[in-house]
Protein backbone atom coordinates (compact mmCIF):
# COMPACT_ATOMS: atom_id res chain seq x y z
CA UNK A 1 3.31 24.48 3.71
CA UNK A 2 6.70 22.98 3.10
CA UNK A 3 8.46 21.73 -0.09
CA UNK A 4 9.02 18.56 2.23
CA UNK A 5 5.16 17.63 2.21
CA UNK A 6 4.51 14.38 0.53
CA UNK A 7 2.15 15.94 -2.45
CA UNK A 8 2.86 13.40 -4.85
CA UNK A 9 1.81 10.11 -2.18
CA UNK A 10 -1.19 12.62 -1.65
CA UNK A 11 -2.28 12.51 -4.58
CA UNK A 12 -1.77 9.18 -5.68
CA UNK A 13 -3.76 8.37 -2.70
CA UNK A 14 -6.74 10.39 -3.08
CA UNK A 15 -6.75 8.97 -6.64
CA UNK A 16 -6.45 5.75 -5.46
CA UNK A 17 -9.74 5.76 -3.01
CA UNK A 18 -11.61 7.75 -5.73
CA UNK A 19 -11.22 4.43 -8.16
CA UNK A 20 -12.22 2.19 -4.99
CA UNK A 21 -15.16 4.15 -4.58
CA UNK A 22 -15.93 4.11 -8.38
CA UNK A 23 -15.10 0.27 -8.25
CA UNK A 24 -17.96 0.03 -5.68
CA UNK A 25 -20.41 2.23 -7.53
CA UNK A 26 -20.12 -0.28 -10.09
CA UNK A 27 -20.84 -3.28 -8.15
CA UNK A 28 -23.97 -1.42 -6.86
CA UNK A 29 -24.83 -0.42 -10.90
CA UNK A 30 -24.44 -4.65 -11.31
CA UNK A 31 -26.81 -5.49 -8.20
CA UNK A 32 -29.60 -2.88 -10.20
CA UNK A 33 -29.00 -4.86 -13.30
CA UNK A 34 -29.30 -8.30 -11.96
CA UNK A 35 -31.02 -7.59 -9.06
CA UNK A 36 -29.18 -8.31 -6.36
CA UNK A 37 -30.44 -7.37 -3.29
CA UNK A 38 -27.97 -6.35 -0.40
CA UNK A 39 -26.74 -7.94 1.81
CA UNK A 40 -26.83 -11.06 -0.90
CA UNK A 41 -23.32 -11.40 -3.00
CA UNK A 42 -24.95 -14.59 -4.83
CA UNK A 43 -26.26 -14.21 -8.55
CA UNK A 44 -25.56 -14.22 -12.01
CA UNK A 45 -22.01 -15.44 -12.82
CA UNK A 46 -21.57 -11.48 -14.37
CA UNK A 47 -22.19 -10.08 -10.71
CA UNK A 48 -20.39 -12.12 -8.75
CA UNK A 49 -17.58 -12.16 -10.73
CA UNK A 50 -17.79 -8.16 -10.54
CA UNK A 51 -18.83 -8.43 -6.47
CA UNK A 52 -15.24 -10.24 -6.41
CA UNK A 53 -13.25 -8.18 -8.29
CA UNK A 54 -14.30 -5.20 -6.03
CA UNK A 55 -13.70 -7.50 -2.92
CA UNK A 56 -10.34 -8.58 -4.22
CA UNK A 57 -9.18 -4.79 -4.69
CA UNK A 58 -10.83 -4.07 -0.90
CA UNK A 59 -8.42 -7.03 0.40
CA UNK A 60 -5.30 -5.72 -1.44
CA UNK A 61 -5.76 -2.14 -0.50
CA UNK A 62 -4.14 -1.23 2.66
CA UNK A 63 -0.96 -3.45 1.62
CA UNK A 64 -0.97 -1.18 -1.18
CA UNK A 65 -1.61 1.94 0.77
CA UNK A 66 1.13 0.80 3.86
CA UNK A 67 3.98 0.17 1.15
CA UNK A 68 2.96 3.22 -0.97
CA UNK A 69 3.71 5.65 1.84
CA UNK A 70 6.60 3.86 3.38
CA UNK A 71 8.58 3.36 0.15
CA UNK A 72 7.96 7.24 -0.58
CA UNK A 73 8.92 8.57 2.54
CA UNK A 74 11.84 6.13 3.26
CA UNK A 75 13.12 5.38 -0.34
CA UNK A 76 11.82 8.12 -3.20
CA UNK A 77 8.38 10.06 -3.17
CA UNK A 78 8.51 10.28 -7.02
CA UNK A 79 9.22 6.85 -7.76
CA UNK A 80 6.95 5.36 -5.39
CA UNK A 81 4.09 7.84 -6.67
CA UNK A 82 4.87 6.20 -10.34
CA UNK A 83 4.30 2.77 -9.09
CA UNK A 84 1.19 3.89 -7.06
CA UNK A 85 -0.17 4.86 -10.53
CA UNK A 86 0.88 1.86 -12.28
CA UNK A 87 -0.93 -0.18 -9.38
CA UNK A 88 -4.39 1.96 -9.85
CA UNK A 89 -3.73 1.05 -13.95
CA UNK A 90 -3.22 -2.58 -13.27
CA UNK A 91 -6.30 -2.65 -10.89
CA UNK A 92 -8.34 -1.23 -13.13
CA UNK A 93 -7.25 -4.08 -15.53
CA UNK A 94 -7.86 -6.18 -13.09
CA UNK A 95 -11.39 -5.36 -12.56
CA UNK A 96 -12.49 -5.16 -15.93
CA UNK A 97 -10.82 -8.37 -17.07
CA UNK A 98 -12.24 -9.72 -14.17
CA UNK A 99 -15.87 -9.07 -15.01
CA UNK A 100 -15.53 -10.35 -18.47
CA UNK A 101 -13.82 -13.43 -17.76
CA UNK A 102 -11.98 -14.70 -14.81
CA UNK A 103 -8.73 -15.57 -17.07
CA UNK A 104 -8.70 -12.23 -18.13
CA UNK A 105 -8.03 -10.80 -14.84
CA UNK A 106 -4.23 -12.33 -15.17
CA UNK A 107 -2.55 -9.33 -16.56
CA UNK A 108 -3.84 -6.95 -14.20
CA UNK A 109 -3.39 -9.41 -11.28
CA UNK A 110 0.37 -9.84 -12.34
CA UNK A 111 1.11 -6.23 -13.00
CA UNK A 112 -0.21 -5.55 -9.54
CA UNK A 113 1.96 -7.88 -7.44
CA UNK A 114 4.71 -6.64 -9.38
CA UNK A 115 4.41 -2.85 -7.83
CA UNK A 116 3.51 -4.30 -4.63
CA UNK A 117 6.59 -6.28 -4.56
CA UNK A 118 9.05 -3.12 -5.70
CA UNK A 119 7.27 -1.04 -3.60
CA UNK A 120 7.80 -3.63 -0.59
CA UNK A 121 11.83 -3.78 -1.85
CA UNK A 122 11.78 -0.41 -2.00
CA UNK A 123 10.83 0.47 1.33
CA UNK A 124 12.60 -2.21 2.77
CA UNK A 125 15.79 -0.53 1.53
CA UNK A 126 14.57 2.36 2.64
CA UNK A 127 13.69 1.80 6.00
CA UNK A 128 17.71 -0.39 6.31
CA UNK A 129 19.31 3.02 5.23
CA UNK A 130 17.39 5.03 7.58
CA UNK A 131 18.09 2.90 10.41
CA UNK A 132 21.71 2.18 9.54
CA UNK A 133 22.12 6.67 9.53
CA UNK A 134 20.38 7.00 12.61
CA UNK A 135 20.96 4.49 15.10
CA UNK A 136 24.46 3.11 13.96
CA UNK A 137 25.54 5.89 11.94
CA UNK A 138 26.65 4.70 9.08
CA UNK A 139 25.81 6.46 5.85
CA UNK A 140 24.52 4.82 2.53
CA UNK A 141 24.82 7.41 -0.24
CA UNK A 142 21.88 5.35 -2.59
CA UNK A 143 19.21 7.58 -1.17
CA UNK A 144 17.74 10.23 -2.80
């Protein structure tokens, strides 16, 4: 092992599938509840909106997951780790505002297009630096 190894985008990814898989153990605890039987996704107004917050957070994932690791490696592990945190919190808000009421979702929906956005800036800048230093050699000094 070297002090190089992206631990921090590890673990913010690990994290990340263990609240997608708790996100889909609660759909399944809402099709118990209401009944639902698979492969159905119609039913009370309380499971479906829960059915779509899960979906939702399915759809989103591997943009989340593609500019989580490219923003770390090419821009700042650290930084990029933060906002991978700050996107589990805002799914999580998300979800459960979802499930109450759809306008409730809002906050959560806004603070996640806001990391995915830096993160996207972020790795964009990344990825112009890295290309600039290695195929025209020129040298931005703004990285790490």
């Amino acid at each position: 092992m070297t002090s190089d190894e992206p631990v921090l985008l590890a673990a913010v990814s690990i994290l990340s599938a263990l609240h997608m898989c708790f996100q889909a153990r609660r759909v399944g605890w809402s099709r118990m509840k209401y009944k639902i039987i698979p492969p159905s996704v119609t039913g009370p107004a309380e499971f479906e909106r829960t059915f779509r917050a899960h979906q939702n957070s399915v759809e989103f994932y591997p943009i989340f997951l593609v500019v989580l690791w490219t923003s770390g490696i090419f821009c700042s592990e650290a930084i990029a780790a933060l906002g991978g945190l700050l996107y589990i919190v805002g799914r999580e808000m998300y979800f459960i505002g979802y499930i109450n009421e759809t306008q409730k979702r809002l906050p959560g929906f806004y603070l996640v297009i806001c990391v995915i956005v830096f993160l996207s800036v972020m790795a964009t800048f990344g990825i112009i630096q890295s290309f600039l230093h290695k195929y025209l050699d020129i040298k931005l000094h703004w990285r790490k």
